[in-house]
PDB file of N, CA and C in Angstrom:
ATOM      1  N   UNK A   1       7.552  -5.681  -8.860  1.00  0.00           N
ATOM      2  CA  UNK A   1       7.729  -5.277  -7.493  1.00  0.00           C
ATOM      3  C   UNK A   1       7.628  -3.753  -7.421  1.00  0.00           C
ATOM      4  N   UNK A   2       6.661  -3.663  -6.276  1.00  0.00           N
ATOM      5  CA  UNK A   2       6.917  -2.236  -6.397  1.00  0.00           C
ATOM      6  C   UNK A   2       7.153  -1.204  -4.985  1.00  0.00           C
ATOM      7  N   UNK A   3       8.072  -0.473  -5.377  1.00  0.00           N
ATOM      8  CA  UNK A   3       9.460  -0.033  -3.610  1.00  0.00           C
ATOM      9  C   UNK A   3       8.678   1.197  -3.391  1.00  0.00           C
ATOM     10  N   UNK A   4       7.852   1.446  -1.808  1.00  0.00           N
ATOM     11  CA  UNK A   4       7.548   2.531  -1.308  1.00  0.00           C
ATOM     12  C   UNK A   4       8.523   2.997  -0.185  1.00  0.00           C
ATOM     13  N   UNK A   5       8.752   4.240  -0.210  1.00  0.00           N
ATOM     14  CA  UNK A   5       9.742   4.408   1.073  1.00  0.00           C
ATOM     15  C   UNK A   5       9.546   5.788   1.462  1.00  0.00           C
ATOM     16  N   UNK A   6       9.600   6.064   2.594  1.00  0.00           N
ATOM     17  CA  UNK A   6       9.617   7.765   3.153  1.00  0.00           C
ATOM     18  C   UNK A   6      10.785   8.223   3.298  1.00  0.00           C
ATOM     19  N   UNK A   7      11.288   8.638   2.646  1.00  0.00           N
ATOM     20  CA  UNK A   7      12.484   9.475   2.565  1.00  0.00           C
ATOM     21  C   UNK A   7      12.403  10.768   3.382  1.00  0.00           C
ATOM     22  N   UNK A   8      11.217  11.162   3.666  1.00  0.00           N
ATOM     23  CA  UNK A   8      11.225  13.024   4.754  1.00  0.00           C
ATOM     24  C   UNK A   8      10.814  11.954   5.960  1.00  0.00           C
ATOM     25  N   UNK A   9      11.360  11.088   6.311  1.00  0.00           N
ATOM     26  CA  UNK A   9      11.290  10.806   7.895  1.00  0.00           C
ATOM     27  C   UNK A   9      12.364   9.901   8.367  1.00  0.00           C
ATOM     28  N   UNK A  10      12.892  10.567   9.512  1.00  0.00           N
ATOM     29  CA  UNK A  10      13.874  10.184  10.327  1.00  0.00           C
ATOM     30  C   UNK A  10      14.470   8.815   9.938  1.00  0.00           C
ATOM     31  N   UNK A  11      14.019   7.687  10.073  1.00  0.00           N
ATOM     32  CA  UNK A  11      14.386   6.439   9.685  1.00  0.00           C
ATOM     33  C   UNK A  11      13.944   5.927   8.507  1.00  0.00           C
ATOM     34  N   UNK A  12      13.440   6.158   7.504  1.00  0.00           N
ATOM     35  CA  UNK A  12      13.218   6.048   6.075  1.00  0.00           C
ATOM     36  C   UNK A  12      12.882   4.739   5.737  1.00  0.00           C
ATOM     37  N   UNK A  13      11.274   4.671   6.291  1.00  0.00           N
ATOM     38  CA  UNK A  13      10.617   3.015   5.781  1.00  0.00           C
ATOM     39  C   UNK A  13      10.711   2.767   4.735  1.00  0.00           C
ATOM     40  N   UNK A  14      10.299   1.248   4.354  1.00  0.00           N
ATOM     41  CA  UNK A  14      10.253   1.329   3.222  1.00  0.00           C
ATOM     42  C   UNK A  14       9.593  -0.155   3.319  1.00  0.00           C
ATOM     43  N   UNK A  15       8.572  -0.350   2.039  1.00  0.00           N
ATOM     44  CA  UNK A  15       8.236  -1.621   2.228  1.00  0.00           C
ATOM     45  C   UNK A  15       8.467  -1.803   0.638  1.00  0.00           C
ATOM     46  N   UNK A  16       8.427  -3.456  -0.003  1.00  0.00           N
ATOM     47  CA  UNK A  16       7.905  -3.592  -1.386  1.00  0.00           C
ATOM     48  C   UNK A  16       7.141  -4.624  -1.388  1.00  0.00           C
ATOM     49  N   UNK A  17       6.338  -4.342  -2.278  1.00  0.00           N
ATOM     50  CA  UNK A  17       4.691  -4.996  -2.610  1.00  0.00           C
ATOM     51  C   UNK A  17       4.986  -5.427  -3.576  1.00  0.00           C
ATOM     52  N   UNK A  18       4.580  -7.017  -4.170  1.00  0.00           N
ATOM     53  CA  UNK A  18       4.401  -7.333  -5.224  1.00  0.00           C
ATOM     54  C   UNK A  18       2.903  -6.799  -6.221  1.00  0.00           C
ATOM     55  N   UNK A  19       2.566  -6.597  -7.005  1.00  0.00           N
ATOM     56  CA  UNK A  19       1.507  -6.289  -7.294  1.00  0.00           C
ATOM     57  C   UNK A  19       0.617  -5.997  -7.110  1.00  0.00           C
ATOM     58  N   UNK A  20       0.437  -7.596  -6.487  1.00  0.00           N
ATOM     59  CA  UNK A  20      -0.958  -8.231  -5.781  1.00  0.00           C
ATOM     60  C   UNK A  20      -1.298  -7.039  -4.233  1.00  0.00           C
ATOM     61  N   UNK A  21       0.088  -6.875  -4.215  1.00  0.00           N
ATOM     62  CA  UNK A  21       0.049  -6.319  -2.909  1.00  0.00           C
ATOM     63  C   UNK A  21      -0.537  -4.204  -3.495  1.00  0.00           C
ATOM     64  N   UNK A  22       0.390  -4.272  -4.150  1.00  0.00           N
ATOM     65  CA  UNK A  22      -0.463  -3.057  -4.649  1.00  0.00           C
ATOM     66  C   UNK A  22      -1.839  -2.198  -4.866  1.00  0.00           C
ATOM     67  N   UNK A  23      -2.161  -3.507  -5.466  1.00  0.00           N
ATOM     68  CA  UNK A  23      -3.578  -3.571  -5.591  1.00  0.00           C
ATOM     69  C   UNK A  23      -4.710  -3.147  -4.316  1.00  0.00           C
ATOM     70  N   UNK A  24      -4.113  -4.198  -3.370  1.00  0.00           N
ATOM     71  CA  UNK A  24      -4.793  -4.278  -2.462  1.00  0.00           C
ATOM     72  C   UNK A  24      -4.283  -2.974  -1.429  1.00  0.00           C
ATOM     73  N   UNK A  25      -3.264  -2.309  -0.849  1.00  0.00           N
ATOM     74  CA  UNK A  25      -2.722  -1.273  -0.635  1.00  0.00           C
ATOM     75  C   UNK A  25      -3.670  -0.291  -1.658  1.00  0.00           C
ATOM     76  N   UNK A  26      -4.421  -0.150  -2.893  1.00  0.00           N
ATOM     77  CA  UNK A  26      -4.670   1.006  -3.796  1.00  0.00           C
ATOM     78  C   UNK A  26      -6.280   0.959  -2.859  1.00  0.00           C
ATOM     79  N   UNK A  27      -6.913  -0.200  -2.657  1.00  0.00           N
ATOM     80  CA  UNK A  27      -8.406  -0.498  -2.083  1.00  0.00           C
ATOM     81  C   UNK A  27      -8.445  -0.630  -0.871  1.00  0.00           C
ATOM     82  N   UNK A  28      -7.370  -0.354  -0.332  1.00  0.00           N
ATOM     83  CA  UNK A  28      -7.039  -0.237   1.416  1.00  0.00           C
ATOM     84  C   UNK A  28      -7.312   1.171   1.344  1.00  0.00           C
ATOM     85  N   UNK A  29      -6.798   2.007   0.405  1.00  0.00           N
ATOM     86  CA  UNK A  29      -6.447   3.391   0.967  1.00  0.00           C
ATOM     87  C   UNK A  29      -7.788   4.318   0.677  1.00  0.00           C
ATOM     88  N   UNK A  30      -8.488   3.449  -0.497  1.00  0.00           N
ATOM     89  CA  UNK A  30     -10.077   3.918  -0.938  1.00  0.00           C
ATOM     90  C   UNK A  30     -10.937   3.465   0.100  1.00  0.00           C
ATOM     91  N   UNK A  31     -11.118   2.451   1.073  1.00  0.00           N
ATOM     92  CA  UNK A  31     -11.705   2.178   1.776  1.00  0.00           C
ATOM     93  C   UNK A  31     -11.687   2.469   3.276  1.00  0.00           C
ATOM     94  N   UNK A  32     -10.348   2.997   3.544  1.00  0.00           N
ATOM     95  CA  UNK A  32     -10.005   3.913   4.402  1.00  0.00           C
ATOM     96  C   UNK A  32     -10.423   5.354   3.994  1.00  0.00           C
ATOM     97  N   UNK A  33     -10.502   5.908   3.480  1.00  0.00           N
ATOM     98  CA  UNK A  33     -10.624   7.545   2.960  1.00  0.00           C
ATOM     99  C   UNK A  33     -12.267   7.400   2.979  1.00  0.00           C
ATOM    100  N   UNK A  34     -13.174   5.977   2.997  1.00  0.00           N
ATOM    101  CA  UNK A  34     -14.145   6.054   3.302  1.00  0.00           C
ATOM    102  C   UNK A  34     -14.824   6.260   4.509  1.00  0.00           C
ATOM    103  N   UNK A  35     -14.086   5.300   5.143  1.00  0.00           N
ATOM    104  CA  UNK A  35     -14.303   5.124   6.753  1.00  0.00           C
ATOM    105  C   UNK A  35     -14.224   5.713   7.672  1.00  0.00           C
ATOM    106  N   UNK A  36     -13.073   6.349   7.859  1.00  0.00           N
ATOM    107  CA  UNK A  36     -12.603   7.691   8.915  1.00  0.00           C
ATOM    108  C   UNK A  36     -13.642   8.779   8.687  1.00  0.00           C
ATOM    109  N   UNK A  37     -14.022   9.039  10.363  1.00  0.00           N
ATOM    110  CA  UNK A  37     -12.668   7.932  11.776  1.00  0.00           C
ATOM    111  C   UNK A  37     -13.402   7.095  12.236  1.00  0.00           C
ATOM    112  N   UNK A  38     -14.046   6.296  11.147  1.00  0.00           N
ATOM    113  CA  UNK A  38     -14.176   4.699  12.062  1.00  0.00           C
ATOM    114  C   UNK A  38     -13.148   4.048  11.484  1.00  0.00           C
ATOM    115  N   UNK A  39     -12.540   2.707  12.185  1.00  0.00           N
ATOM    116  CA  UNK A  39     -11.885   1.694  12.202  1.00  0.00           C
ATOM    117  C   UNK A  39     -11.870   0.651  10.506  1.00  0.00           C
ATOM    118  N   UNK A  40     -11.352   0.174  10.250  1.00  0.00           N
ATOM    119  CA  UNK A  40     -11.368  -0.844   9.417  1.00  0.00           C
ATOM    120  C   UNK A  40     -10.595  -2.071   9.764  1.00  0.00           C
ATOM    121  N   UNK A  41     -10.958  -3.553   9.134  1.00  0.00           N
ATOM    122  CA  UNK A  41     -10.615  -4.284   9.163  1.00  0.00           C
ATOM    123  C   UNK A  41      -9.187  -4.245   8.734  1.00  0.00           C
ATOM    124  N   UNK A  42      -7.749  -5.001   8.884  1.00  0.00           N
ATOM    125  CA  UNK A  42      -6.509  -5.255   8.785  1.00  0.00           C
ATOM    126  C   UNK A  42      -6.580  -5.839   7.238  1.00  0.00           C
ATOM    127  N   UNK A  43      -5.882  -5.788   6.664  1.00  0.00           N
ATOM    128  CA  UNK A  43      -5.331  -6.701   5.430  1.00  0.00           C
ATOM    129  C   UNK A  43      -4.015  -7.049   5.615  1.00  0.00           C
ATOM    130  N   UNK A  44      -4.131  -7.986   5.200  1.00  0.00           N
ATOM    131  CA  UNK A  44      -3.199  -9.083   5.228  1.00  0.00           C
ATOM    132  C   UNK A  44      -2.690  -9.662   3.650  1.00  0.00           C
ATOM    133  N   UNK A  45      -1.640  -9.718   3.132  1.00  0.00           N
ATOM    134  CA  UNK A  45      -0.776  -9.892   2.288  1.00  0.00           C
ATOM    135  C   UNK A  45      -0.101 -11.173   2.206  1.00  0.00           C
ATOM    136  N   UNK A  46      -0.436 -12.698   1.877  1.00  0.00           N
ATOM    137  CA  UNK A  46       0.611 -13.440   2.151  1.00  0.00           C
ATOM    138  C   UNK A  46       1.272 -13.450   0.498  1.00  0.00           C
ATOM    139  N   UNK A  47       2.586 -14.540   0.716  1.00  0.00           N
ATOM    140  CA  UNK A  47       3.068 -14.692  -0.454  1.00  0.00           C
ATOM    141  C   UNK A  47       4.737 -14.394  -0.528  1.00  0.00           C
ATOM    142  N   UNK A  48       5.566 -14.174  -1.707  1.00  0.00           N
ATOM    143  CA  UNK A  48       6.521 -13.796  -1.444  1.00  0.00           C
ATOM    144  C   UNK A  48       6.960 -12.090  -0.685  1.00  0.00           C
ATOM    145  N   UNK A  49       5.908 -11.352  -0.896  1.00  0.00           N
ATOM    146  CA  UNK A  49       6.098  -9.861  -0.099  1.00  0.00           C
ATOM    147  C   UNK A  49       5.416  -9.848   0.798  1.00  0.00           C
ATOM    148  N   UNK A  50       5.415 -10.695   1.605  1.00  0.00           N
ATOM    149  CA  UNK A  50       4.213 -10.590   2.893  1.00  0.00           C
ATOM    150  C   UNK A  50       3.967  -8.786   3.548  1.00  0.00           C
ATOM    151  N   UNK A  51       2.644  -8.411   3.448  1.00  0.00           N
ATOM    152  CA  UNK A  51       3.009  -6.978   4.086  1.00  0.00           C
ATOM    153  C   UNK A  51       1.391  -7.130   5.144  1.00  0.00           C
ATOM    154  N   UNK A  52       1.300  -6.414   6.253  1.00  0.00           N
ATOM    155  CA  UNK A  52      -0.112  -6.400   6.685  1.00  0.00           C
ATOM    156  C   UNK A  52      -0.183  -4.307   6.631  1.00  0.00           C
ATOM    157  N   UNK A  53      -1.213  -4.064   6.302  1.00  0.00           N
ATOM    158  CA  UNK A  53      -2.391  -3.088   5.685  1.00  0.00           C
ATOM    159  C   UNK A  53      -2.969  -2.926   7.207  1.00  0.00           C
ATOM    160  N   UNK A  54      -2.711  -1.359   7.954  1.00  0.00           N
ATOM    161  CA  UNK A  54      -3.863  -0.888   9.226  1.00  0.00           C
ATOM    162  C   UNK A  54      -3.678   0.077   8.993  1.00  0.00           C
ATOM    163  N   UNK A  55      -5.599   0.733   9.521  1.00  0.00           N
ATOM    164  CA  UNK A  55      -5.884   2.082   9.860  1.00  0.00           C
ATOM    165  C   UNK A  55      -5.624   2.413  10.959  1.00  0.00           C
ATOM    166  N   UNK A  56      -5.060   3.382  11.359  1.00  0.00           N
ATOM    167  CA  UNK A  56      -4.717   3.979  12.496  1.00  0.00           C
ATOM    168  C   UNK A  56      -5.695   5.344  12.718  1.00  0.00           C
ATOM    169  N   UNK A  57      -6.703   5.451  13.483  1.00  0.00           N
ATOM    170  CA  UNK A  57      -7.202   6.367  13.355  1.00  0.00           C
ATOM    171  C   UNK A  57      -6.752   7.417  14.679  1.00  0.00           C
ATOM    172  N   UNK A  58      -6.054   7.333  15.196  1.00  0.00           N
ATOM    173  CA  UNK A  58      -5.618   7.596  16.208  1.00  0.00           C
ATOM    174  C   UNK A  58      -5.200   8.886  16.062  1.00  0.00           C
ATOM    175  N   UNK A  59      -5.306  10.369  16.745  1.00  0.00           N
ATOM    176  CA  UNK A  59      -4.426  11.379  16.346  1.00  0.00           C
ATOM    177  C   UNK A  59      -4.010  11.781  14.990  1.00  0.00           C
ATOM    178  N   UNK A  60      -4.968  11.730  14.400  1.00  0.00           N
ATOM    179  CA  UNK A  60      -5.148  12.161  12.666  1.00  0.00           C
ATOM    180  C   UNK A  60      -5.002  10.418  11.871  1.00  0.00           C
ATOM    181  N   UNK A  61      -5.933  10.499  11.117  1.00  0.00           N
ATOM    182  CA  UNK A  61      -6.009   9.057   9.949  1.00  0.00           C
ATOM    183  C   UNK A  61      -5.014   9.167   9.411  1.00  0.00           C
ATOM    184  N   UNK A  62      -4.231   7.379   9.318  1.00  0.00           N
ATOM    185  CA  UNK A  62      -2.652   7.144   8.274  1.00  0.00           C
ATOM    186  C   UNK A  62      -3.057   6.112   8.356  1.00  0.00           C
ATOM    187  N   UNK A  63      -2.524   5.533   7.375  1.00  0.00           N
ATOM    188  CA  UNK A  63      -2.233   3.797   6.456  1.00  0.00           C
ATOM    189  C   UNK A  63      -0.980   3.292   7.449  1.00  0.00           C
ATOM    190  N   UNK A  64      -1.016   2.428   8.180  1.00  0.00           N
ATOM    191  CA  UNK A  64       0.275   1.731   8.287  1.00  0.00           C
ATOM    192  C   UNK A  64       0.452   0.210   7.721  1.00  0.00           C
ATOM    193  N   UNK A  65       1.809   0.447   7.196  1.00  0.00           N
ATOM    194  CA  UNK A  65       1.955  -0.806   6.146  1.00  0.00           C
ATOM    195  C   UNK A  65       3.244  -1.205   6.777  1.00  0.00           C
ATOM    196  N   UNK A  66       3.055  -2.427   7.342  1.00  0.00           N
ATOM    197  CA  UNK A  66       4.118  -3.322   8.289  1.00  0.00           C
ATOM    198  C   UNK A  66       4.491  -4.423   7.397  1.00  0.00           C
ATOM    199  N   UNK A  67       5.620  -4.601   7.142  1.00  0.00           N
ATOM    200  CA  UNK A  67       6.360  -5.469   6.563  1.00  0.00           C
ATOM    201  C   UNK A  67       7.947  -6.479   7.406  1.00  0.00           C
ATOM    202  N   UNK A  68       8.061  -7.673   7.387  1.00  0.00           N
ATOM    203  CA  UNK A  68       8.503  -8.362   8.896  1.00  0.00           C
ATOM    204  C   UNK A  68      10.308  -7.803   8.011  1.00  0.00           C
ATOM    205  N   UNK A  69      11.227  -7.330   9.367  1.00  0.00           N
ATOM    206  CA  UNK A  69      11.807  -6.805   8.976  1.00  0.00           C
ATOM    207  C   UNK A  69      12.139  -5.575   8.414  1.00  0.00           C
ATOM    208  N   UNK A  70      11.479  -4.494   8.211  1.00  0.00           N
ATOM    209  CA  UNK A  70      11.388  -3.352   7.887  1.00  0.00           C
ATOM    210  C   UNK A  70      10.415  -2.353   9.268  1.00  0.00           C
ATOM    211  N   UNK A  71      11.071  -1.237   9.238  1.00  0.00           N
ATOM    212  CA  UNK A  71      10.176  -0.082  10.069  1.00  0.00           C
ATOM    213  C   UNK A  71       8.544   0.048   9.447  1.00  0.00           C
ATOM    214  N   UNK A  72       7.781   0.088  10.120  1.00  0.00           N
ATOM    215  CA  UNK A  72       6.485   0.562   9.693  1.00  0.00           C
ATOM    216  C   UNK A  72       6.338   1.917   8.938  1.00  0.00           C
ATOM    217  N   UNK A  73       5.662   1.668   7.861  1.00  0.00           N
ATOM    218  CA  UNK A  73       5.489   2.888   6.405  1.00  0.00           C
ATOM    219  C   UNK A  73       4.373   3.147   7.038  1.00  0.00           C
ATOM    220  N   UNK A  74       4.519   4.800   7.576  1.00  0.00           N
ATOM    221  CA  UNK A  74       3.115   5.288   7.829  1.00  0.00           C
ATOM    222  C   UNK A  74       2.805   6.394   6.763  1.00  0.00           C
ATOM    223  N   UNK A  75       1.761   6.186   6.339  1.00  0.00           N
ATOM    224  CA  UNK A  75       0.789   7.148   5.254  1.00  0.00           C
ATOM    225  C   UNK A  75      -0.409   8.004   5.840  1.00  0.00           C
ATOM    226  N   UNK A  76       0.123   9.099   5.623  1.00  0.00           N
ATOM    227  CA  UNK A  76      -1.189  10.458   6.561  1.00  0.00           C
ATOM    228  C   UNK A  76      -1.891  10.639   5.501  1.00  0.00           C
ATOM    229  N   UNK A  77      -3.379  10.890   6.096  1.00  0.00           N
ATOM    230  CA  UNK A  77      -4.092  10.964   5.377  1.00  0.00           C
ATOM    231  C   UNK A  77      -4.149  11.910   4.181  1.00  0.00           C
ATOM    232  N   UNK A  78      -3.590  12.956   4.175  1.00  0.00           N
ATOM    233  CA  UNK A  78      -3.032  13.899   3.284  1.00  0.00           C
ATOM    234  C   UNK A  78      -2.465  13.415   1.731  1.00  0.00           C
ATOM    235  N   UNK A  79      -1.714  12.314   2.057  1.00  0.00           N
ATOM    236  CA  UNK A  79      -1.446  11.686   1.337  1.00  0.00           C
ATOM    237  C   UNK A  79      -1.829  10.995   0.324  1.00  0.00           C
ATOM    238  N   UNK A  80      -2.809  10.843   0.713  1.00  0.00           N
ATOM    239  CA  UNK A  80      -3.923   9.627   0.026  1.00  0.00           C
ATOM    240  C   UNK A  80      -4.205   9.216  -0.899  1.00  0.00           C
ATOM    241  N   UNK A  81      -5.171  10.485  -1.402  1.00  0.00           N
ATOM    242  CA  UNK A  81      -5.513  10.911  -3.032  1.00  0.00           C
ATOM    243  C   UNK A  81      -4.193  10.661  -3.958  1.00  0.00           C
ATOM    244  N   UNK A  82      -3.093  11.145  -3.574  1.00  0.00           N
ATOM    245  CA  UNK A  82      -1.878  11.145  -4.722  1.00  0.00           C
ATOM    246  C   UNK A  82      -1.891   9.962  -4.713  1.00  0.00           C
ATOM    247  N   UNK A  83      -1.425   9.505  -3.337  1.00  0.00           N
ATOM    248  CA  UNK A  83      -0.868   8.156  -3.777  1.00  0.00           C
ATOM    249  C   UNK A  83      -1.810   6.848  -4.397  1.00  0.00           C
ATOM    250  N   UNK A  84      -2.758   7.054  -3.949  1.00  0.00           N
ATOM    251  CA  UNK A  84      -3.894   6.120  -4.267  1.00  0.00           C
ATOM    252  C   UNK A  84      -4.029   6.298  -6.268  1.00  0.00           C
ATOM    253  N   UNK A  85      -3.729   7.502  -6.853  1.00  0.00           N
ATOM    254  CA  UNK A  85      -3.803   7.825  -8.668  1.00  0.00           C
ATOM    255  C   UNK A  85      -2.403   6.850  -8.649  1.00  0.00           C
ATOM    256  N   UNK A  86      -1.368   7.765  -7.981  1.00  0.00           N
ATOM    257  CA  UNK A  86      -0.128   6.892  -8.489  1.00  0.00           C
ATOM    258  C   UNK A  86       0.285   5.492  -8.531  1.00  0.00           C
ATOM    259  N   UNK A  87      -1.059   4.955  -7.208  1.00  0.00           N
ATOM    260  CA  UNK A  87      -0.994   3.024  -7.385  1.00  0.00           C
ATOM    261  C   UNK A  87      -1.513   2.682  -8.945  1.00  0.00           C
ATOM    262  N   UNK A  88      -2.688   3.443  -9.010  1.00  0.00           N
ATOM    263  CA  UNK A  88      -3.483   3.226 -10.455  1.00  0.00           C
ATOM    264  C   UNK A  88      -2.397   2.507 -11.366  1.00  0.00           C
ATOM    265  N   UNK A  89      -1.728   4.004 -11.665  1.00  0.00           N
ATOM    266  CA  UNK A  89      -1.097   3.998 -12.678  1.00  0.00           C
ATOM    267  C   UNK A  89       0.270   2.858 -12.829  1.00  0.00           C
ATOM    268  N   UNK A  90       0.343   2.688 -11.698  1.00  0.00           N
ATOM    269  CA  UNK A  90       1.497   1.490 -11.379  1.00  0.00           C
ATOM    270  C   UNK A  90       0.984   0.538 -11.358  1.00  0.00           C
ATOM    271  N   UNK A  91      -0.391   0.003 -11.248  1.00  0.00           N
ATOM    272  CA  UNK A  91      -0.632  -1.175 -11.351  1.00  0.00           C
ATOM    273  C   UNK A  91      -1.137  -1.723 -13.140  1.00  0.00           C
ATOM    274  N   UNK A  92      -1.720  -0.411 -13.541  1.00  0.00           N
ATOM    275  CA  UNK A  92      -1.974  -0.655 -15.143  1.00  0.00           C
ATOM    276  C   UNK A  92      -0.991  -0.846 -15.791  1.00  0.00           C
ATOM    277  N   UNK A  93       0.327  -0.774 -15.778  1.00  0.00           N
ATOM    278  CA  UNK A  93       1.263  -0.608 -16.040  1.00  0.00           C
ATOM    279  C   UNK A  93       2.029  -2.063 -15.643  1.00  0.00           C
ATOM    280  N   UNK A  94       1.722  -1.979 -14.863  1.00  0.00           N
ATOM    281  CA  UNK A  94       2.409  -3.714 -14.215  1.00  0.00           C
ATOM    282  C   UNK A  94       1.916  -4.668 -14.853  1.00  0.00           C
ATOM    283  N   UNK A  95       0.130  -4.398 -14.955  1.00  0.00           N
ATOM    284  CA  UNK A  95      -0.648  -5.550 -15.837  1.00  0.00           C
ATOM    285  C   UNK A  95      -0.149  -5.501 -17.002  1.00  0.00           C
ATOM    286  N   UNK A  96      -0.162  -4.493 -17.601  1.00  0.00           N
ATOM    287  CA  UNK A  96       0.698  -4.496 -18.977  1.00  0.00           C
ATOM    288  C   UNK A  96       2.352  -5.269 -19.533  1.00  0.00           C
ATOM    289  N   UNK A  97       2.743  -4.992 -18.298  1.00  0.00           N
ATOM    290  CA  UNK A  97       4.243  -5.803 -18.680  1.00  0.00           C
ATOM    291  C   UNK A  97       3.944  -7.101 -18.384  1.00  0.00           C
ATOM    292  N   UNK A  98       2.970  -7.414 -17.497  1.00  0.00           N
ATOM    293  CA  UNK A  98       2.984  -9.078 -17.270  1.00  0.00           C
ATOM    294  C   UNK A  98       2.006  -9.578 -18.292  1.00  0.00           C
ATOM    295  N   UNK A  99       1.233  -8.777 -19.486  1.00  0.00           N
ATOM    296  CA  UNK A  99       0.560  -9.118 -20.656  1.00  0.00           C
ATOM    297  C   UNK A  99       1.514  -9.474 -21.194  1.00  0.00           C
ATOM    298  N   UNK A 100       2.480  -8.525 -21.281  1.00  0.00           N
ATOM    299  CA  UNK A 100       3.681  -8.722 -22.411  1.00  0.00           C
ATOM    300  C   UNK A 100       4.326  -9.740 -22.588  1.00  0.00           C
ATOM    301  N   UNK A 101       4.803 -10.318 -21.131  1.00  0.00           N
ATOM    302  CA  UNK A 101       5.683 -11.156 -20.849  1.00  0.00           C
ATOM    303  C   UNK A 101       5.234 -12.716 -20.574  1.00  0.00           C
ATOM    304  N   UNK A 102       3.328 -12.603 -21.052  1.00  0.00           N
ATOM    305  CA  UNK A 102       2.688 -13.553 -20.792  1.00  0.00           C
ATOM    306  C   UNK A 102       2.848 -14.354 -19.504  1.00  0.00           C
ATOM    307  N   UNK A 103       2.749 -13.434 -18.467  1.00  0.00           N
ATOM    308  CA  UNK A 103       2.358 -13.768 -16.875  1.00  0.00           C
ATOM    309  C   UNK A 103       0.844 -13.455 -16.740  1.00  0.00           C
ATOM    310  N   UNK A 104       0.289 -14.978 -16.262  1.00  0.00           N
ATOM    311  CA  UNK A 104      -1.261 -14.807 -16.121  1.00  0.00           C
ATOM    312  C   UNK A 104      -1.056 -14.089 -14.825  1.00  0.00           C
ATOM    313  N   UNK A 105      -1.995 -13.373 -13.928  1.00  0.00           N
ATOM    314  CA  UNK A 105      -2.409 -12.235 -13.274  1.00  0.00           C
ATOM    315  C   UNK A 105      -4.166 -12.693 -12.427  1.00  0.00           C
ATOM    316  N   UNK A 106      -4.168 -13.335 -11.378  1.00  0.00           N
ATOM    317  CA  UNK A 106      -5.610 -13.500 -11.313  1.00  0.00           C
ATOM    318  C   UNK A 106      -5.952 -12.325 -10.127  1.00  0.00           C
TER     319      UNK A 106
END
């Protein structure tokens, strides 16, 4: 599982992604950083971390990552690049412990 949260804003989102969700959050944010400022399609997350994935191009490009029950995690585009290395590395890392622990991964 892995816990994102904004701590420098007023109400302090926070969503958590299982992996899978990671993943797809790491190719949301590459495919957004492509697009802008056109639009992209929504992603959608089912499973035990249900989260849905939108571009907001509205008044500067951000990621919003809505999770049912939680405030919306907005990500400015500024952001991006870091966070998009730091999914990397969290997801190689994840694959690795679920090698370890012999959790298949499709």
């Amino acid at each position: 599982m892995v816990r994102l949260e904004r701590r420098d804003s007023a109400y302090c989102p926070l969503v958590l992604l299982s992996l899978y969700g990671t993943e797809i959050l790491s190719g949301f944010i590459m495919a957004a950083r492509l697009s802008i400022p056109f639009p992209i399609p929504d992603e959608n997350v089912e499973g035990h971390l249900p989260v849905r994935f939108h571009l907001d191009c509205n008044e500067g490009a951000r990621v919003v990552i809505e999770q049912e029950g939680n405030m919306p995690l907005l990500i400015d585009e500024p952001l991006w690049d870091r966070l998009y290395a730091e999914l990397c590395l969290v997801i190689a890392h994840g694959r690795e412990l679920a090698r370890l622990a012999g959790i298949s991964l499709h």
